[in-house]
PDB file of N, CA and C in Angstrom:
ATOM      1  N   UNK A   1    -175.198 -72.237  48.032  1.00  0.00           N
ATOM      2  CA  UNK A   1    -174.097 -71.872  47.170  1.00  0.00           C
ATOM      3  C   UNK A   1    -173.289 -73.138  46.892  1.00  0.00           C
ATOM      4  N   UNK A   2    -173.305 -73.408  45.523  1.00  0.00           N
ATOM      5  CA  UNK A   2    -172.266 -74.671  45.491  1.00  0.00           C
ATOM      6  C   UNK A   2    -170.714 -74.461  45.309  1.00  0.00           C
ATOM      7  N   UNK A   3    -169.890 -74.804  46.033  1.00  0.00           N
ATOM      8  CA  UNK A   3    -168.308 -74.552  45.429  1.00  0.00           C
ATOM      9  C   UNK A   3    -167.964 -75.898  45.595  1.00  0.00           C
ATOM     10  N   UNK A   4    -168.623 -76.872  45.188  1.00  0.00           N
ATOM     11  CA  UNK A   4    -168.426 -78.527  44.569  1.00  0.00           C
ATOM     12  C   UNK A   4    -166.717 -78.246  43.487  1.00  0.00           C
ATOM     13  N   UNK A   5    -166.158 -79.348  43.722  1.00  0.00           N
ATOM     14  CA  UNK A   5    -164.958 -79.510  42.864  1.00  0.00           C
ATOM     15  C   UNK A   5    -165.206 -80.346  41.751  1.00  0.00           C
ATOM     16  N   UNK A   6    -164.378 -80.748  41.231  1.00  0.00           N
ATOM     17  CA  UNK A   6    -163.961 -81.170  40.183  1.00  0.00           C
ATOM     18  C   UNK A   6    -165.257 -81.249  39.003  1.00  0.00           C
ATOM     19  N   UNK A   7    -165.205 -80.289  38.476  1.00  0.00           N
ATOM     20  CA  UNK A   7    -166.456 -80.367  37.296  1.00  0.00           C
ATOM     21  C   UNK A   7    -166.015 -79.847  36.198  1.00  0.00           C
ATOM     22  N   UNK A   8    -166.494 -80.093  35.008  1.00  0.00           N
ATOM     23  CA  UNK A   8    -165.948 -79.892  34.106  1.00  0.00           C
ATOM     24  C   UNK A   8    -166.111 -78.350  33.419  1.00  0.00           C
ATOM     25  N   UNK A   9    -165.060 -78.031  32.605  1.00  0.00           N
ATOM     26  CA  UNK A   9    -164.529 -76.694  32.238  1.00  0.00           C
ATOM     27  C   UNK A   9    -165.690 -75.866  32.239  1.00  0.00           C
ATOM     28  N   UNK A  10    -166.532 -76.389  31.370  1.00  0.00           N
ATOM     29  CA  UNK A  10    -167.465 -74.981  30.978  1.00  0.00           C
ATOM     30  C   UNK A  10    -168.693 -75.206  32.392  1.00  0.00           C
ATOM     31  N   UNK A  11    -169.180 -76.281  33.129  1.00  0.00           N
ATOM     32  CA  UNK A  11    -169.751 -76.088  34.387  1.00  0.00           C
ATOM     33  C   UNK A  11    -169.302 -75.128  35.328  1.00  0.00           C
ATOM     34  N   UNK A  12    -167.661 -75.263  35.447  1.00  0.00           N
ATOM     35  CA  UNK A  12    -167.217 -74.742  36.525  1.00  0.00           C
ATOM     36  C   UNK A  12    -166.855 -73.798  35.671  1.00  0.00           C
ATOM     37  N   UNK A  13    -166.935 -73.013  35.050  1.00  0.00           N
ATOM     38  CA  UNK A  13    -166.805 -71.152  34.598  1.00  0.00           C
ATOM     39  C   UNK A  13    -168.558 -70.934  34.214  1.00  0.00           C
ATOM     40  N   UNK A  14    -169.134 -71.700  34.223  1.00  0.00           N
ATOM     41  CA  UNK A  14    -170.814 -71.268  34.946  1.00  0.00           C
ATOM     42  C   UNK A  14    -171.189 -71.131  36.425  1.00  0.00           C
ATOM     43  N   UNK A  15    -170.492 -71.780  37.156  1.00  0.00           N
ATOM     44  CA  UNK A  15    -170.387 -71.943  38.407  1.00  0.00           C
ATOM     45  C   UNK A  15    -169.770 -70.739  38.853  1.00  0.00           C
ATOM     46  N   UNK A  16    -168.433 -70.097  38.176  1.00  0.00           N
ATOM     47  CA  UNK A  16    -167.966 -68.911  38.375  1.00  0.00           C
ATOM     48  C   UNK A  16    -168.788 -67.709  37.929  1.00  0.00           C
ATOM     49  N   UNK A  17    -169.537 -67.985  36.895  1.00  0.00           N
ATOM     50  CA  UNK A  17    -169.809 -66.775  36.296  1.00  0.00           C
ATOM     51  C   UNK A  17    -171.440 -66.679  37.346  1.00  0.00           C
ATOM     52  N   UNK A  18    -172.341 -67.362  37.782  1.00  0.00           N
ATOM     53  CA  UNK A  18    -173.497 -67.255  38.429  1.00  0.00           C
ATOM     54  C   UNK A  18    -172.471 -66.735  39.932  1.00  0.00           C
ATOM     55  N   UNK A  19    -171.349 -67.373  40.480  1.00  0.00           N
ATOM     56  CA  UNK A  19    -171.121 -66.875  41.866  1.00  0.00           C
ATOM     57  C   UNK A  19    -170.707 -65.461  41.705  1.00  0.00           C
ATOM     58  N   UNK A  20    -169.862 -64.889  41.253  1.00  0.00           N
ATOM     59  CA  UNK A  20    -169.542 -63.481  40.095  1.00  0.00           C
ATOM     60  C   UNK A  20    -170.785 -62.668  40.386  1.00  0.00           C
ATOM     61  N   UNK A  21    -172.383 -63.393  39.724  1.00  0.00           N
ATOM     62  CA  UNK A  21    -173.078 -61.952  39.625  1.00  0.00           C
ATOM     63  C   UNK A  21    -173.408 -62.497  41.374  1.00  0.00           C
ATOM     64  N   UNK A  22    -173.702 -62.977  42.131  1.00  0.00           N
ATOM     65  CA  UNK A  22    -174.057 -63.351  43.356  1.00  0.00           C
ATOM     66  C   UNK A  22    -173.559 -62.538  44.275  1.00  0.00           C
ATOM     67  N   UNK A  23    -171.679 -62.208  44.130  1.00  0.00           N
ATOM     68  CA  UNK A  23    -170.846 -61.173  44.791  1.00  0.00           C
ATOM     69  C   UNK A  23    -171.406 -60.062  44.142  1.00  0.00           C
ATOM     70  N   UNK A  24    -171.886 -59.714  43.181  1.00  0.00           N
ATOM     71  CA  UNK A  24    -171.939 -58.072  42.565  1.00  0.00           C
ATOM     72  C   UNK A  24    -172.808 -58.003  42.952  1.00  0.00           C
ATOM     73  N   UNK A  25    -174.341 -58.700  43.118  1.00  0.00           N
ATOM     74  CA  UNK A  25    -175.450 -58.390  43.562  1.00  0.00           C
ATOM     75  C   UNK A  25    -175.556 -58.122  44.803  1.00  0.00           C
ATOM     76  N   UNK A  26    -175.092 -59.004  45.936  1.00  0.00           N
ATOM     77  CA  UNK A  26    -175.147 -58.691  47.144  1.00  0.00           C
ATOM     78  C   UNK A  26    -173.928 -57.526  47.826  1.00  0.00           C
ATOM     79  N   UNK A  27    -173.322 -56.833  47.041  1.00  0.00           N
ATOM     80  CA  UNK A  27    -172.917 -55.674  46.899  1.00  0.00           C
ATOM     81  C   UNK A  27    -173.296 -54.622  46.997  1.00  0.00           C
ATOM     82  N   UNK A  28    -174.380 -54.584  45.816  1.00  0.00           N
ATOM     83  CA  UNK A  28    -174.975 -53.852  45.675  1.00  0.00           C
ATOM     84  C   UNK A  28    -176.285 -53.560  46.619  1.00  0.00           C
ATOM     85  N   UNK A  29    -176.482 -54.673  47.379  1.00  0.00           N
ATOM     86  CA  UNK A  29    -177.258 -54.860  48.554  1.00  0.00           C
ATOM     87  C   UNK A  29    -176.749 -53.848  49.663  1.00  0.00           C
ATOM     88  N   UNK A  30    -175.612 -54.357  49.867  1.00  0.00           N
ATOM     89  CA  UNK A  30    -174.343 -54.287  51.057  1.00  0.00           C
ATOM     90  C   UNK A  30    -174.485 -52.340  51.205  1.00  0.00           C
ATOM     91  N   UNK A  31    -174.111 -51.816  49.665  1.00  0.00           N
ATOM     92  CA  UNK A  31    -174.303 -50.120  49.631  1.00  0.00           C
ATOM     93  C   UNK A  31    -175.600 -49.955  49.944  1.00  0.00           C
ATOM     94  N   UNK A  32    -176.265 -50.062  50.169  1.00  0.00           N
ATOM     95  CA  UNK A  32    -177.996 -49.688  50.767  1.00  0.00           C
ATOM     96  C   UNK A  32    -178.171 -50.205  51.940  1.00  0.00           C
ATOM     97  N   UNK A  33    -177.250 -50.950  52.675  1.00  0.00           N
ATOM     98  CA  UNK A  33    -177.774 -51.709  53.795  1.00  0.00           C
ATOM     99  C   UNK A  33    -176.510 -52.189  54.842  1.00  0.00           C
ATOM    100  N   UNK A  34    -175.564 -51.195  54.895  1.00  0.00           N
ATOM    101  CA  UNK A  34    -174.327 -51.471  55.284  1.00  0.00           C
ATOM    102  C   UNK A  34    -174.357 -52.250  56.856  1.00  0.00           C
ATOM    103  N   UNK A  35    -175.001 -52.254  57.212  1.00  0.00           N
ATOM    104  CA  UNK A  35    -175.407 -52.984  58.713  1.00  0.00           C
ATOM    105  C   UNK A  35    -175.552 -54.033  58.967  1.00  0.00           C
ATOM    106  N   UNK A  36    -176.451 -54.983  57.819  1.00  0.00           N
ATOM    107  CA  UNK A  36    -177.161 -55.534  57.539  1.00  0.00           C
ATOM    108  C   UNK A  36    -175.696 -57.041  58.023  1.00  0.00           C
ATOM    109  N   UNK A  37    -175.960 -57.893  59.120  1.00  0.00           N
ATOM    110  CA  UNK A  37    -174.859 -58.939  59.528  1.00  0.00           C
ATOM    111  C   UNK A  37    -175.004 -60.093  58.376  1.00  0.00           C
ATOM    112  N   UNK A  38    -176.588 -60.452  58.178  1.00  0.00           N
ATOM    113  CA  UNK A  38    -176.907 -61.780  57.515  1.00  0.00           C
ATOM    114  C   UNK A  38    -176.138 -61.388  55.865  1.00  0.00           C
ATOM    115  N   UNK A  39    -176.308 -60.436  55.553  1.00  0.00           N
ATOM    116  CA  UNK A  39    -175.805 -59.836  54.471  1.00  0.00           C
ATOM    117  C   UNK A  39    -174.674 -59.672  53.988  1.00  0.00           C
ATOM    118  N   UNK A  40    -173.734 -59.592  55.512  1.00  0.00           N
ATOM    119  CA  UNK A  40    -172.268 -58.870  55.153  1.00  0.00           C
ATOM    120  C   UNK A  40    -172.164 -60.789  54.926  1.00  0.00           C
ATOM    121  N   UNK A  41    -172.199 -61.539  55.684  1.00  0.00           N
ATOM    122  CA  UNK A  41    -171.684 -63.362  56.264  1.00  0.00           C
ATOM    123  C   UNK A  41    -172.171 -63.781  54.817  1.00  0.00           C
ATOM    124  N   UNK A  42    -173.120 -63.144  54.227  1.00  0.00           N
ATOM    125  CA  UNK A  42    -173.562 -64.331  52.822  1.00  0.00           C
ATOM    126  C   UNK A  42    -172.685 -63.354  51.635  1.00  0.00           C
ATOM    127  N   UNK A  43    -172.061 -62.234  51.931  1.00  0.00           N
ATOM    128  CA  UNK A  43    -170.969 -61.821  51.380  1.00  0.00           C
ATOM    129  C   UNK A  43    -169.926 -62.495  51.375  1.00  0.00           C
ATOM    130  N   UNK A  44    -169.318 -62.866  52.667  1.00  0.00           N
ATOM    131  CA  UNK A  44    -167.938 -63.400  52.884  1.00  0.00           C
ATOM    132  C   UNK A  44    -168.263 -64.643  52.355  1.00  0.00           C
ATOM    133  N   UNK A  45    -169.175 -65.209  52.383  1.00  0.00           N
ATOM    134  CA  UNK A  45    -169.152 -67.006  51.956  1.00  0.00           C
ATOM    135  C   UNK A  45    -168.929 -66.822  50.541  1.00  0.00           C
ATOM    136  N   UNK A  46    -169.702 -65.704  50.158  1.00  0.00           N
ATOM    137  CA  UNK A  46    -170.129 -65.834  48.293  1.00  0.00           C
ATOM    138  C   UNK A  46    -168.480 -65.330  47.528  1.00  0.00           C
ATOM    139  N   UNK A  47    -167.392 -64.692  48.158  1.00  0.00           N
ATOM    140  CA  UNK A  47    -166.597 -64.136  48.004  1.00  0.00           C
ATOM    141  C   UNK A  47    -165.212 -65.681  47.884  1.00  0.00           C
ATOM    142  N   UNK A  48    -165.035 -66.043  49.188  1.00  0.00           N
ATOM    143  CA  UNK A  48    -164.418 -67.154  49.439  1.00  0.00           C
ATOM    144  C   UNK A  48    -164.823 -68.247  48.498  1.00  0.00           C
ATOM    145  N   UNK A  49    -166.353 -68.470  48.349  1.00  0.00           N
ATOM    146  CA  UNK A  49    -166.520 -69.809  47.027  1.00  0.00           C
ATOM    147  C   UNK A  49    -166.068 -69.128  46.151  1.00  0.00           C
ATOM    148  N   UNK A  50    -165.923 -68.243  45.477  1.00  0.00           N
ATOM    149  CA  UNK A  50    -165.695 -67.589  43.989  1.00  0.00           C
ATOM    150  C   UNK A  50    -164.291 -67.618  44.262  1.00  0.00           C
ATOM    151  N   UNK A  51    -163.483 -67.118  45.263  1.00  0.00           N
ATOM    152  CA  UNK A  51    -161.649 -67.239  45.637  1.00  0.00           C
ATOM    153  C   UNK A  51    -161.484 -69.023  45.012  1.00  0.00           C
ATOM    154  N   UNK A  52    -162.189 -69.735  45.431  1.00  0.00           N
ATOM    155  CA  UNK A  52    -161.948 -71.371  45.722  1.00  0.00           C
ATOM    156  C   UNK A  52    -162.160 -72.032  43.874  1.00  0.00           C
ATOM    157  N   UNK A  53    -163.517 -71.453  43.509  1.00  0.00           N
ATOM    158  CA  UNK A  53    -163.894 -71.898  42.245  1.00  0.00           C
ATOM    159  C   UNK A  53    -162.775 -71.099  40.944  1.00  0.00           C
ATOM    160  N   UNK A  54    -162.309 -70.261  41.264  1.00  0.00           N
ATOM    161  CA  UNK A  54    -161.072 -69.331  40.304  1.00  0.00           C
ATOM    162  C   UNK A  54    -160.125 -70.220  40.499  1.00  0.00           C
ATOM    163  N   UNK A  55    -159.503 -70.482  41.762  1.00  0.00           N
ATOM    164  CA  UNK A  55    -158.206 -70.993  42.141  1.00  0.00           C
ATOM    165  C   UNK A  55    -158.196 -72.646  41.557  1.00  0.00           C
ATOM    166  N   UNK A  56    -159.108 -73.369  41.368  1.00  0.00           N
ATOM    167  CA  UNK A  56    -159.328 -74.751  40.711  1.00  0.00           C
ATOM    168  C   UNK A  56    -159.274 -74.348  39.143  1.00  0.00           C
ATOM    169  N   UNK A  57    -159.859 -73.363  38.907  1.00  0.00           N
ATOM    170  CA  UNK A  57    -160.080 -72.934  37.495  1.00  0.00           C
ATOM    171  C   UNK A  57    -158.576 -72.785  36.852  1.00  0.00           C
ATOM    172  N   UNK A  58    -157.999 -72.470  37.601  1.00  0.00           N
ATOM    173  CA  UNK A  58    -156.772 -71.533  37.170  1.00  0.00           C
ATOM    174  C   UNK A  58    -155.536 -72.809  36.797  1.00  0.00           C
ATOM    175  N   UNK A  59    -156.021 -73.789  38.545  1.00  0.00           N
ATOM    176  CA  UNK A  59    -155.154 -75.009  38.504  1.00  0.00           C
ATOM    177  C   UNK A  59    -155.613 -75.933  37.461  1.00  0.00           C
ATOM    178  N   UNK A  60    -156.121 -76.136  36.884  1.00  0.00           N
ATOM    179  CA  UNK A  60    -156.760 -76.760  35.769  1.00  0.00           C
ATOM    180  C   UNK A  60    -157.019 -76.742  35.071  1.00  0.00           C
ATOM    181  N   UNK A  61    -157.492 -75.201  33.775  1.00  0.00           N
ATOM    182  CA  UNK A  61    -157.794 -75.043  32.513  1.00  0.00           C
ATOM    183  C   UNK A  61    -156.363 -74.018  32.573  1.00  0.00           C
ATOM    184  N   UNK A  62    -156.270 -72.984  33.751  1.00  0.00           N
ATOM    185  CA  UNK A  62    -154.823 -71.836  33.301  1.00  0.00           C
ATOM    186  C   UNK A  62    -155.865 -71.134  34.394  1.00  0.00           C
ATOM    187  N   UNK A  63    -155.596 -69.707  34.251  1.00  0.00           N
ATOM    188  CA  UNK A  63    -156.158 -68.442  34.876  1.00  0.00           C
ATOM    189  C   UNK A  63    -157.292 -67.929  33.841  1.00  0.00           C
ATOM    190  N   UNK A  64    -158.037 -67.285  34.776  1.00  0.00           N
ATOM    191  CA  UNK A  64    -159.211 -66.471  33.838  1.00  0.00           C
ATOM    192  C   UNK A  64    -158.980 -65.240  33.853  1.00  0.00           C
ATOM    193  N   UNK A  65    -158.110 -64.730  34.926  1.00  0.00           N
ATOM    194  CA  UNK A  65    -157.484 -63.135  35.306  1.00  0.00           C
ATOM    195  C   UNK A  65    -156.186 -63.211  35.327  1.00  0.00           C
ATOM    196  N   UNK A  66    -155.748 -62.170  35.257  1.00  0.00           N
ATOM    197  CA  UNK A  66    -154.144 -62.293  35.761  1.00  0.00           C
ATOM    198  C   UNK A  66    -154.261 -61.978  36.923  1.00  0.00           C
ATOM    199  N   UNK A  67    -154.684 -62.029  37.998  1.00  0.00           N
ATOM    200  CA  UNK A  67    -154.797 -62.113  39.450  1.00  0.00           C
ATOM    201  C   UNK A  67    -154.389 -63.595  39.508  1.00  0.00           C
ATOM    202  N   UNK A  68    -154.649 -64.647  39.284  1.00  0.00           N
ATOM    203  CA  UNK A  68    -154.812 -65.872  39.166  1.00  0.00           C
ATOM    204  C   UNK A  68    -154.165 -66.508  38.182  1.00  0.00           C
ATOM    205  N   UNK A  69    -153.481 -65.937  37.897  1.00  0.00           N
ATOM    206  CA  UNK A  69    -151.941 -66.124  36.701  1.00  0.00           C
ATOM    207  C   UNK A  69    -151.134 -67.491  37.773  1.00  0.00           C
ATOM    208  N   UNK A  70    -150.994 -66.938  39.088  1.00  0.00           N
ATOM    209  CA  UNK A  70    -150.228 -67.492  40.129  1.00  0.00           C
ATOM    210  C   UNK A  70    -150.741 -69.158  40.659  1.00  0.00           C
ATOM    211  N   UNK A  71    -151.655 -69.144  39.987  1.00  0.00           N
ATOM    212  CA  UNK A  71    -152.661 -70.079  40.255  1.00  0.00           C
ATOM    213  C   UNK A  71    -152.491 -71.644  39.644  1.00  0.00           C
ATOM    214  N   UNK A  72    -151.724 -71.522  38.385  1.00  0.00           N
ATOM    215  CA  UNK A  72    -151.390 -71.905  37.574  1.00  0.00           C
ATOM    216  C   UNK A  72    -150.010 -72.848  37.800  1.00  0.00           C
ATOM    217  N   UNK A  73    -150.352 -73.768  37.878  1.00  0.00           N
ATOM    218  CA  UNK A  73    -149.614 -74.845  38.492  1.00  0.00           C
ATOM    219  C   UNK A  73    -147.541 -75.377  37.447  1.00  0.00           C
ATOM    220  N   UNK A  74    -147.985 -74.400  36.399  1.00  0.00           N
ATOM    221  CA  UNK A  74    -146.791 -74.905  35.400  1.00  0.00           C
ATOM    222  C   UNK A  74    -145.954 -73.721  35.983  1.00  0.00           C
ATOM    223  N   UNK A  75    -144.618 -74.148  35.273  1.00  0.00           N
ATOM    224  CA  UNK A  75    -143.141 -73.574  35.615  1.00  0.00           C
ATOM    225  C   UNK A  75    -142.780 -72.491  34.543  1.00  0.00           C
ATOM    226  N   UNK A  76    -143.983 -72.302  33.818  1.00  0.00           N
ATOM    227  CA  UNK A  76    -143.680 -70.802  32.592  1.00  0.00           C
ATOM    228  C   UNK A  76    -144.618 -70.117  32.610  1.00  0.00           C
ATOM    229  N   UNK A  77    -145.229 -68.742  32.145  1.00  0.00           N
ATOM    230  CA  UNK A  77    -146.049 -68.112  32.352  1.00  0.00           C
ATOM    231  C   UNK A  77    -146.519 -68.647  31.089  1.00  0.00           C
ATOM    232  N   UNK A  78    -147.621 -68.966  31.447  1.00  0.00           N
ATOM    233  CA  UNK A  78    -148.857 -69.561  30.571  1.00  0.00           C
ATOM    234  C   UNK A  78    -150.225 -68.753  30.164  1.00  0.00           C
ATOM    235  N   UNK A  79    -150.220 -67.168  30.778  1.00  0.00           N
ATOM    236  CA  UNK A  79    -151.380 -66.256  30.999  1.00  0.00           C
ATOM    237  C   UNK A  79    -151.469 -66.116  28.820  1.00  0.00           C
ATOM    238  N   UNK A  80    -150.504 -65.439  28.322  1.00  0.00           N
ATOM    239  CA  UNK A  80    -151.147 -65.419  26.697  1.00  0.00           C
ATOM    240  C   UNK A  80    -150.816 -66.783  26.301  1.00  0.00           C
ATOM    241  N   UNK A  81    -150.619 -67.941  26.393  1.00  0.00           N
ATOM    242  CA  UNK A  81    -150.347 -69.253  26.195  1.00  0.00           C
ATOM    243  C   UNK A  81    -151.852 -70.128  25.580  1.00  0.00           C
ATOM    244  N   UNK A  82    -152.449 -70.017  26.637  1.00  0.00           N
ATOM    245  CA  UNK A  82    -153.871 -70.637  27.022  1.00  0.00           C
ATOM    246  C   UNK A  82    -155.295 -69.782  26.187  1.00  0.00           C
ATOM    247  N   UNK A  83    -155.773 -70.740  25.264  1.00  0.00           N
ATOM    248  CA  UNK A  83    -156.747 -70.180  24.801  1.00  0.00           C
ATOM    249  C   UNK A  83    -157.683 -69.445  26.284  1.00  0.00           C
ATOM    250  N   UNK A  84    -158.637 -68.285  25.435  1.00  0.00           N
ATOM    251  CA  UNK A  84    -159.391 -67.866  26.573  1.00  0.00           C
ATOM    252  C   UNK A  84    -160.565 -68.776  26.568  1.00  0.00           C
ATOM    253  N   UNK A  85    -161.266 -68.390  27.828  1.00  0.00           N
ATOM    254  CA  UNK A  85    -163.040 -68.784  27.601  1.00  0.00           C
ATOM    255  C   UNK A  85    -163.818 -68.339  26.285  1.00  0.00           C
ATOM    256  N   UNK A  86    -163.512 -67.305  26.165  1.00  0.00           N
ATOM    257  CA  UNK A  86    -164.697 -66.669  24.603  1.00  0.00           C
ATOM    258  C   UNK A  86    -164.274 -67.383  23.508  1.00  0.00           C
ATOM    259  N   UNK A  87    -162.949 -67.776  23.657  1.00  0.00           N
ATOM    260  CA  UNK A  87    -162.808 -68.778  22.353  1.00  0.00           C
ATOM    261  C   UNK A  87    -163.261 -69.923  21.690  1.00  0.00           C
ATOM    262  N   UNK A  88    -163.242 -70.199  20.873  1.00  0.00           N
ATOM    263  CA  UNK A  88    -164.230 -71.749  20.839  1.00  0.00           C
ATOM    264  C   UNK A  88    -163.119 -72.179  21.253  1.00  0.00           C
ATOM    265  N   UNK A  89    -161.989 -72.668  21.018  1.00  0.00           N
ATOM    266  CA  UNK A  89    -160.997 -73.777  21.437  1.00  0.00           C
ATOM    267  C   UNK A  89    -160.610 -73.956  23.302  1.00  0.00           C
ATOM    268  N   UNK A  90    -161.414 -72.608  23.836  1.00  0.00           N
ATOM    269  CA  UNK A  90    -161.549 -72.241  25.289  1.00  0.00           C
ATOM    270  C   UNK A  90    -162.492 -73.162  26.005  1.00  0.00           C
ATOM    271  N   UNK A  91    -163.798 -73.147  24.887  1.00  0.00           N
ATOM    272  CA  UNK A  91    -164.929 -74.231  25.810  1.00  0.00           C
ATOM    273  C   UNK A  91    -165.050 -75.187  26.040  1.00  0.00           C
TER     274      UNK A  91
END
């Protein structure tokens, strides 16, 4: 799992978006296999890099959620401010 820093915008919201399906997939593992230790631990890692890769995201392009509004290193709310990702002026 990479949660490498400083990379550029659209790497690191690929980096988010592959760790993203990584947590949903092994989720979906997790409901079929609730026992499963190696499973739950490559949960918590895959969970924490995606916490780490948002929280750089957020400090550096804005937030991608409003969970991560807070994230956002300026002194005004910047959440409708900041082009999004789907935008071209986002990528």
């Amino acid at each position: 799992m990479n949660c490498s820093k400083n990379q550029d915008r659209s790497r690191l919201l690929n980096k988010i978006n592959e760790n993203s399906f990584t947590v949903n997939d092994i989720l979906l593992y997790l409901d079929t296999h609730p026992h499963d230790q190696k499973a739950l631990s490559y949960y918590q890692e895959a969970v924490s890099c995606r916490k780490n890769l948002m929280a750089e995201y957020a400090r550096t392009y804005g937030p991608l959620t409003v969970d991560d509004a807070s994230m956002d290193t300026s002194t005004v709310w910047n959440w409708m401010v900041q082009p999004f990702p789907w935008e071209k002026e986002g990528v």
